[in-house]
Protein backbone atom coordinates (compact mmCIF):
# COMPACT_ATOMS: atom_id res chain seq x y z
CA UNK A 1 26.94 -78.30 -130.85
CA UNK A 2 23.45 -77.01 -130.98
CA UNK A 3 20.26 -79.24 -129.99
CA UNK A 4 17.83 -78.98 -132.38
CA UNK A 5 15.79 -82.86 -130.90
CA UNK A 6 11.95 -82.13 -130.34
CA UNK A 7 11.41 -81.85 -127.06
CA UNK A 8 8.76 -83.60 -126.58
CA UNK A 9 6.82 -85.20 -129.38
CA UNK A 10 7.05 -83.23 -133.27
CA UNK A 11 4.81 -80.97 -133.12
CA UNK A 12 3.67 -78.82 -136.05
CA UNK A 13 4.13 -75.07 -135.63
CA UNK A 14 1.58 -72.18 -136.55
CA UNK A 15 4.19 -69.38 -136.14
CA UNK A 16 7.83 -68.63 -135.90
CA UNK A 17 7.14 -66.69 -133.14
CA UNK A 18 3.38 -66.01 -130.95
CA UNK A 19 4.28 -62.89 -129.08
CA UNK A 20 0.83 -62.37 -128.23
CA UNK A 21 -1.95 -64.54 -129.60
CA UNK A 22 -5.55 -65.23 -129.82
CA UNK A 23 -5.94 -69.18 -129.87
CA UNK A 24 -9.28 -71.01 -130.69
CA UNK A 25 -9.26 -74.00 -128.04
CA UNK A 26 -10.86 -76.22 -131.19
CA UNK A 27 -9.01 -76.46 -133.38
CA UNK A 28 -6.31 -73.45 -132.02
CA UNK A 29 -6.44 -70.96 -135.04
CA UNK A 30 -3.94 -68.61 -134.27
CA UNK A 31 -4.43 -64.60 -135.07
CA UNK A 32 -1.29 -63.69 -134.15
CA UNK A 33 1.51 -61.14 -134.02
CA UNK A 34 4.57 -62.26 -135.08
CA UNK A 35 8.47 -61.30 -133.92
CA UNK A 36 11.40 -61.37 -132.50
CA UNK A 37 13.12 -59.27 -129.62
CA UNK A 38 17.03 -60.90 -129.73
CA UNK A 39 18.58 -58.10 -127.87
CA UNK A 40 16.35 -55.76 -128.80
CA UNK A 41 18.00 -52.95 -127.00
CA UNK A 42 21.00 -51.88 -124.74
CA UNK A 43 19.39 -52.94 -121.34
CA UNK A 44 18.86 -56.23 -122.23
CA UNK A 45 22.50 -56.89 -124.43
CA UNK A 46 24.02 -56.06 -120.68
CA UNK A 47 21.47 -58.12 -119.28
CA UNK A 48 20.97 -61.04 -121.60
CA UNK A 49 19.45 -63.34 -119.01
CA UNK A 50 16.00 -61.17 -118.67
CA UNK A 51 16.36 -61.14 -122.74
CA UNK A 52 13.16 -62.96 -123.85
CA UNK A 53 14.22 -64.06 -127.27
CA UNK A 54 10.61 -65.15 -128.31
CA UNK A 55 7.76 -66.71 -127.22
CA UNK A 56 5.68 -69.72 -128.90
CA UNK A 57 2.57 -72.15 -129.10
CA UNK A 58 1.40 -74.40 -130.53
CA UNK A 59 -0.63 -77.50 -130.67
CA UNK A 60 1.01 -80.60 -128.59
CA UNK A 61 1.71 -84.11 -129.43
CA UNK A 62 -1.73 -84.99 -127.69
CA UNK A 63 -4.84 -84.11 -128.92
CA UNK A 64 -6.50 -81.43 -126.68
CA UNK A 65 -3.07 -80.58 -125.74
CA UNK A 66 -0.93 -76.85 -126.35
CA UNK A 67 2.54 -76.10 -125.96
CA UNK A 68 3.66 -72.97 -124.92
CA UNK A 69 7.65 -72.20 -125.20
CA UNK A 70 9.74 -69.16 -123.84
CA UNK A 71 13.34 -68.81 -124.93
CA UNK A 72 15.98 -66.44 -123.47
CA UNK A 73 19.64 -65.50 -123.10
CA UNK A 74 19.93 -64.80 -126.82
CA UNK A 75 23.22 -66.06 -129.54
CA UNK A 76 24.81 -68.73 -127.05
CA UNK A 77 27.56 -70.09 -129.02
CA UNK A 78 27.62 -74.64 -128.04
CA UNK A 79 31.02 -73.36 -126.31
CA UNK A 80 29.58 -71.19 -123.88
CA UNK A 81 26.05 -72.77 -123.51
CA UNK A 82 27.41 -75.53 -121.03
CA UNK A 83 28.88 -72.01 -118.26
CA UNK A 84 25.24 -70.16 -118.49
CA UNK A 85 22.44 -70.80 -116.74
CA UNK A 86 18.56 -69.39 -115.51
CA UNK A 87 18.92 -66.56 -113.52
CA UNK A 88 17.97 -67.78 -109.88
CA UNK A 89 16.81 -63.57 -109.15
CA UNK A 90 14.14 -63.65 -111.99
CA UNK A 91 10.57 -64.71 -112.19
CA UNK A 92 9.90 -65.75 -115.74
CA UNK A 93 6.19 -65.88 -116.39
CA UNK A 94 3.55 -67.66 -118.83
CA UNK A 95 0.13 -65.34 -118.74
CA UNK A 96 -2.89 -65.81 -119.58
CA UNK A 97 -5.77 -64.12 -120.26
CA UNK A 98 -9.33 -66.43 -120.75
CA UNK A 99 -12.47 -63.34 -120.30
CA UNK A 100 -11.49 -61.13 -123.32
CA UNK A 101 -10.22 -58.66 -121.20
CA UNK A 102 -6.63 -57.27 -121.95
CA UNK A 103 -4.87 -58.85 -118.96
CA UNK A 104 -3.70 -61.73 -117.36
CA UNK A 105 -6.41 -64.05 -115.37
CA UNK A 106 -3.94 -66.64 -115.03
CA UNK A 107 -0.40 -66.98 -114.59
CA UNK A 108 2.26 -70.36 -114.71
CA UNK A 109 5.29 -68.91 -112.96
CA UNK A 110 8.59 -70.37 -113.07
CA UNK A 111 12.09 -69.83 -110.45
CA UNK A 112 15.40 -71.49 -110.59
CA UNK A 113 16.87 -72.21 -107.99
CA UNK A 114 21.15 -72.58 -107.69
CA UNK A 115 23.56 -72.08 -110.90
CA UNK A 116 25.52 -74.62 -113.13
CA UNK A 117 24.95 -78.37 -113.42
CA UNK A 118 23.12 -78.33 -109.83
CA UNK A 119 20.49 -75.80 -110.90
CA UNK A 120 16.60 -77.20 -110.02
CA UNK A 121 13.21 -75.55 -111.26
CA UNK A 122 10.21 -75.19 -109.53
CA UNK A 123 6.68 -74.69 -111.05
CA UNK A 124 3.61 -73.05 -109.69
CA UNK A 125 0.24 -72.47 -111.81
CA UNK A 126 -2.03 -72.49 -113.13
CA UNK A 127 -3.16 -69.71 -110.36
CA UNK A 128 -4.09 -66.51 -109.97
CA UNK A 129 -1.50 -63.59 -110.63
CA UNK A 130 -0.62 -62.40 -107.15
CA UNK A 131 -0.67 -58.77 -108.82
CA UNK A 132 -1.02 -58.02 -112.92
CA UNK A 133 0.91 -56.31 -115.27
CA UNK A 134 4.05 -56.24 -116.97
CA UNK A 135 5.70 -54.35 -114.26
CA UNK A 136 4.33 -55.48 -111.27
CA UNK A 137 5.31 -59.09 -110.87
CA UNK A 138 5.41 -61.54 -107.10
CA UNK A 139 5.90 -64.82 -106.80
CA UNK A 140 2.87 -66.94 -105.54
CA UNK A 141 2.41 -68.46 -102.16
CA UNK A 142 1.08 -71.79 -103.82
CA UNK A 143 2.90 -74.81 -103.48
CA UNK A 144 4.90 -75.89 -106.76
CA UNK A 145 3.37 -78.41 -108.43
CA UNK A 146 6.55 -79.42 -110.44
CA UNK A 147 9.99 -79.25 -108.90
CA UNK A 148 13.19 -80.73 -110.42
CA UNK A 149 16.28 -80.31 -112.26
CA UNK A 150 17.14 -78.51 -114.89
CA UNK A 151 18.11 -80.56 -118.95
CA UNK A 152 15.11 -83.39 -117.66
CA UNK A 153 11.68 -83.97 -118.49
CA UNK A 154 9.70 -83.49 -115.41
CA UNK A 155 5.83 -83.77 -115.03
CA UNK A 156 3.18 -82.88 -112.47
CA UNK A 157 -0.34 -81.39 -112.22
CA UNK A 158 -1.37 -82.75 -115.69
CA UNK A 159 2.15 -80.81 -116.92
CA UNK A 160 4.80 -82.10 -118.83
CA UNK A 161 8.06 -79.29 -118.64
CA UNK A 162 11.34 -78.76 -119.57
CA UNK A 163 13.90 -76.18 -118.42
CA UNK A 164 17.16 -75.80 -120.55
CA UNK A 165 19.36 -75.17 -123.59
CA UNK A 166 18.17 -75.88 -126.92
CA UNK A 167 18.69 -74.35 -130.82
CA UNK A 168 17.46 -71.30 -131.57
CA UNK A 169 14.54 -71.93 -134.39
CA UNK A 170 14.35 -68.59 -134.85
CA UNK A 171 15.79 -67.93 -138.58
CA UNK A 172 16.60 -63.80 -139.42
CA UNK A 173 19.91 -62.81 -141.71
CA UNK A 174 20.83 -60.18 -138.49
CA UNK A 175 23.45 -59.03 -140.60
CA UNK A 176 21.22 -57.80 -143.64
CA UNK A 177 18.63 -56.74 -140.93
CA UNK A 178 21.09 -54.45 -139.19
CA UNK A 179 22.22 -52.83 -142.75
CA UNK A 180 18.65 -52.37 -143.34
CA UNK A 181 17.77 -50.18 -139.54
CA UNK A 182 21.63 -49.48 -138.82
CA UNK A 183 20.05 -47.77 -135.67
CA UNK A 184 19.05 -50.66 -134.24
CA UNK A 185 22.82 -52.53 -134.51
CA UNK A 186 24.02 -53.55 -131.30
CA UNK A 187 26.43 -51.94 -129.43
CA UNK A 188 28.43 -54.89 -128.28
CA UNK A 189 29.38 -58.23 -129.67
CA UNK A 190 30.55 -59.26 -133.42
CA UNK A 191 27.15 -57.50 -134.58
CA UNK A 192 28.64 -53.79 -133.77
CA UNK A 193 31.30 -54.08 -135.83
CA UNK A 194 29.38 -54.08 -138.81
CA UNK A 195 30.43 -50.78 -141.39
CA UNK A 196 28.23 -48.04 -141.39
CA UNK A 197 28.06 -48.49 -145.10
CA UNK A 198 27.04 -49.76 -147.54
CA UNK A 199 22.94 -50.34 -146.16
CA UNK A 200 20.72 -52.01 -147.61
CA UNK A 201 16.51 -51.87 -148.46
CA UNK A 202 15.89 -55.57 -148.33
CA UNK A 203 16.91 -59.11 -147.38
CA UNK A 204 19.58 -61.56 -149.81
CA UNK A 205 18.21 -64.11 -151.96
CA UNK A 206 18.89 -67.06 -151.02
CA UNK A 207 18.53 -66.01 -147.12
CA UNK A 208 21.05 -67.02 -144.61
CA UNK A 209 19.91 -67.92 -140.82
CA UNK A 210 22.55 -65.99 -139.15
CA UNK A 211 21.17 -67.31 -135.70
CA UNK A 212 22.00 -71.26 -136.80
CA UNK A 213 24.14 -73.00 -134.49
CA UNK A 214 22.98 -71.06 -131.57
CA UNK A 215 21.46 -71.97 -128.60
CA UNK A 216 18.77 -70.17 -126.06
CA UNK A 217 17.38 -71.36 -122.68
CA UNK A 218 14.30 -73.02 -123.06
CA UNK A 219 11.13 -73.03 -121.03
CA UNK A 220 8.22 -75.33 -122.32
CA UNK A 221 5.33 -76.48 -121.41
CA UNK A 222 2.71 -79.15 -122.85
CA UNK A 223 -0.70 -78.75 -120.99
CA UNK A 224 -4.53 -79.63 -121.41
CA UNK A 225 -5.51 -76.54 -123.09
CA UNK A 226 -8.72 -76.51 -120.97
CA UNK A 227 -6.39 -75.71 -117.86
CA UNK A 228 -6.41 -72.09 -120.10
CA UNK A 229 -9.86 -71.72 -120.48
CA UNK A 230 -12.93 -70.47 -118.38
CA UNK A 231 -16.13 -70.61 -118.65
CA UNK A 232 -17.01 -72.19 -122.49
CA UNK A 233 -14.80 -69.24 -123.45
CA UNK A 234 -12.41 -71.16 -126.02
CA UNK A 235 -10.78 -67.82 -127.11
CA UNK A 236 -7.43 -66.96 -124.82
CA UNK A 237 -4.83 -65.08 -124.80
CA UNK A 238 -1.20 -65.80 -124.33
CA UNK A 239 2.48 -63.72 -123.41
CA UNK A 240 5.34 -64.12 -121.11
CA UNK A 241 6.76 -61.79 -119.30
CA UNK A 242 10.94 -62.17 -117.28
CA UNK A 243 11.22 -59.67 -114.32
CA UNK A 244 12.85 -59.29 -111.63
């Protein structure tokens, strides 16, 4: 069945989902931008492990304290969750961006290493990006300063992480949506099979979470928030990026 335990402490949420945000170190008032990309288009429904699902923070049990979440691999049923796992050939990255300028000043960068039960993580960050931008992406030469398995708590460098399979909290009625923008239906999976007819202009009342009951894989984080921010700057900016 799904997993829907906190992972670390319960935490309250500002968003469903922080694609990219501007958080406020104080008291970390979001203005945000808010959605979802579940196989948001062919490439990734043939490659659902470099699917990033959505992306989250929030503030952390401890005070001072932000957690930032990535979540992948998009509708794993509790039957097929235990046979998938992080793809060992991607680099799935937490940015950063602390001087108000639109790109990354900092990067956490995370790489699996091994499949299945065996599967260990390794952590490097917070460091400079080797090169910036969403295309160009290379591991670090830094040492890790977390490495462990995968489905355990690990912690290092003032870091508390987790790496593994958990419920999906996003909540969308993807069948309403898709008679809504039938363009955007997928083309494989119980989704495409949906009529072409009738659509629709809006969502049912009451809603149904058509995503409940699945899994994702899970990356989080809880950090000092000040390992985020430079120079009395308390405004930053935050995104993850899976490449390959």
């Amino acid at each position: 069945m799904s997993d829907r335990r906190p992972l670390f402490a319960p935490p309250h949420v500002l968003a469903a989902a922080l694609v990219v945000a501007g958080l406020f170190a104080g008291g970390l008032i979001a203005r945000r931008a808010m959605a979802s990309d579940h196989q948001d288009s062919p490439e990734v429904e043939l490659n659902p492990a470099s699917d990033m699902t959505d992306f989250y923070a929030f503030p952390g049990a401890t005070a001072g304290n932000i957690v930032l979440v990535m979540d992948s691999w998009a509708f794993l049923t509790p039957a097929n969750t235990p046979s998938v796992s992080f793809d060992p050939n991607l680099l799935y990255q937490f940015k950063v961006e602390n001087t108000g300028a639109p790109i990354e000043n900092l990067v956490f960068q995370v790489t699996f290493q091994g499949t299945g039960s065996s599967q260990t993580v390794q952590v490097r960050g917070p460091v400079a990006p080797p090169v910036v931008g969403a295309m160009q992406n290379r591991v670090s030469s830094a040492a890790p300063i977390i490495t462990g398995p995968v489905n355990k708590v690990l912690t290092g460098g003032g870091i508390q992480f987790f790496a593994g399979p958990r419920s999906d909290p996003f909540f969308i009625d993807l069948e309403q949506f898709f008679r809504i923008l039938p363009d955007r239906k997928p083309v494989t999976g119980p989704l495409s099979q949906l009529p072409a007819t009738p659509t629709a202009s809006g969502f049912r009342n009451p809603g149904i979470d058509y995503v409940a009951g699945h899994n994702v894989l899970s990356i989080v984080m809880e950090l000092p928030t000040t390992m985020l921010t430079s120079g009395g700057n308390a405004k930053i900016g935050l995104w993850g990026t899976i490449s390959r």
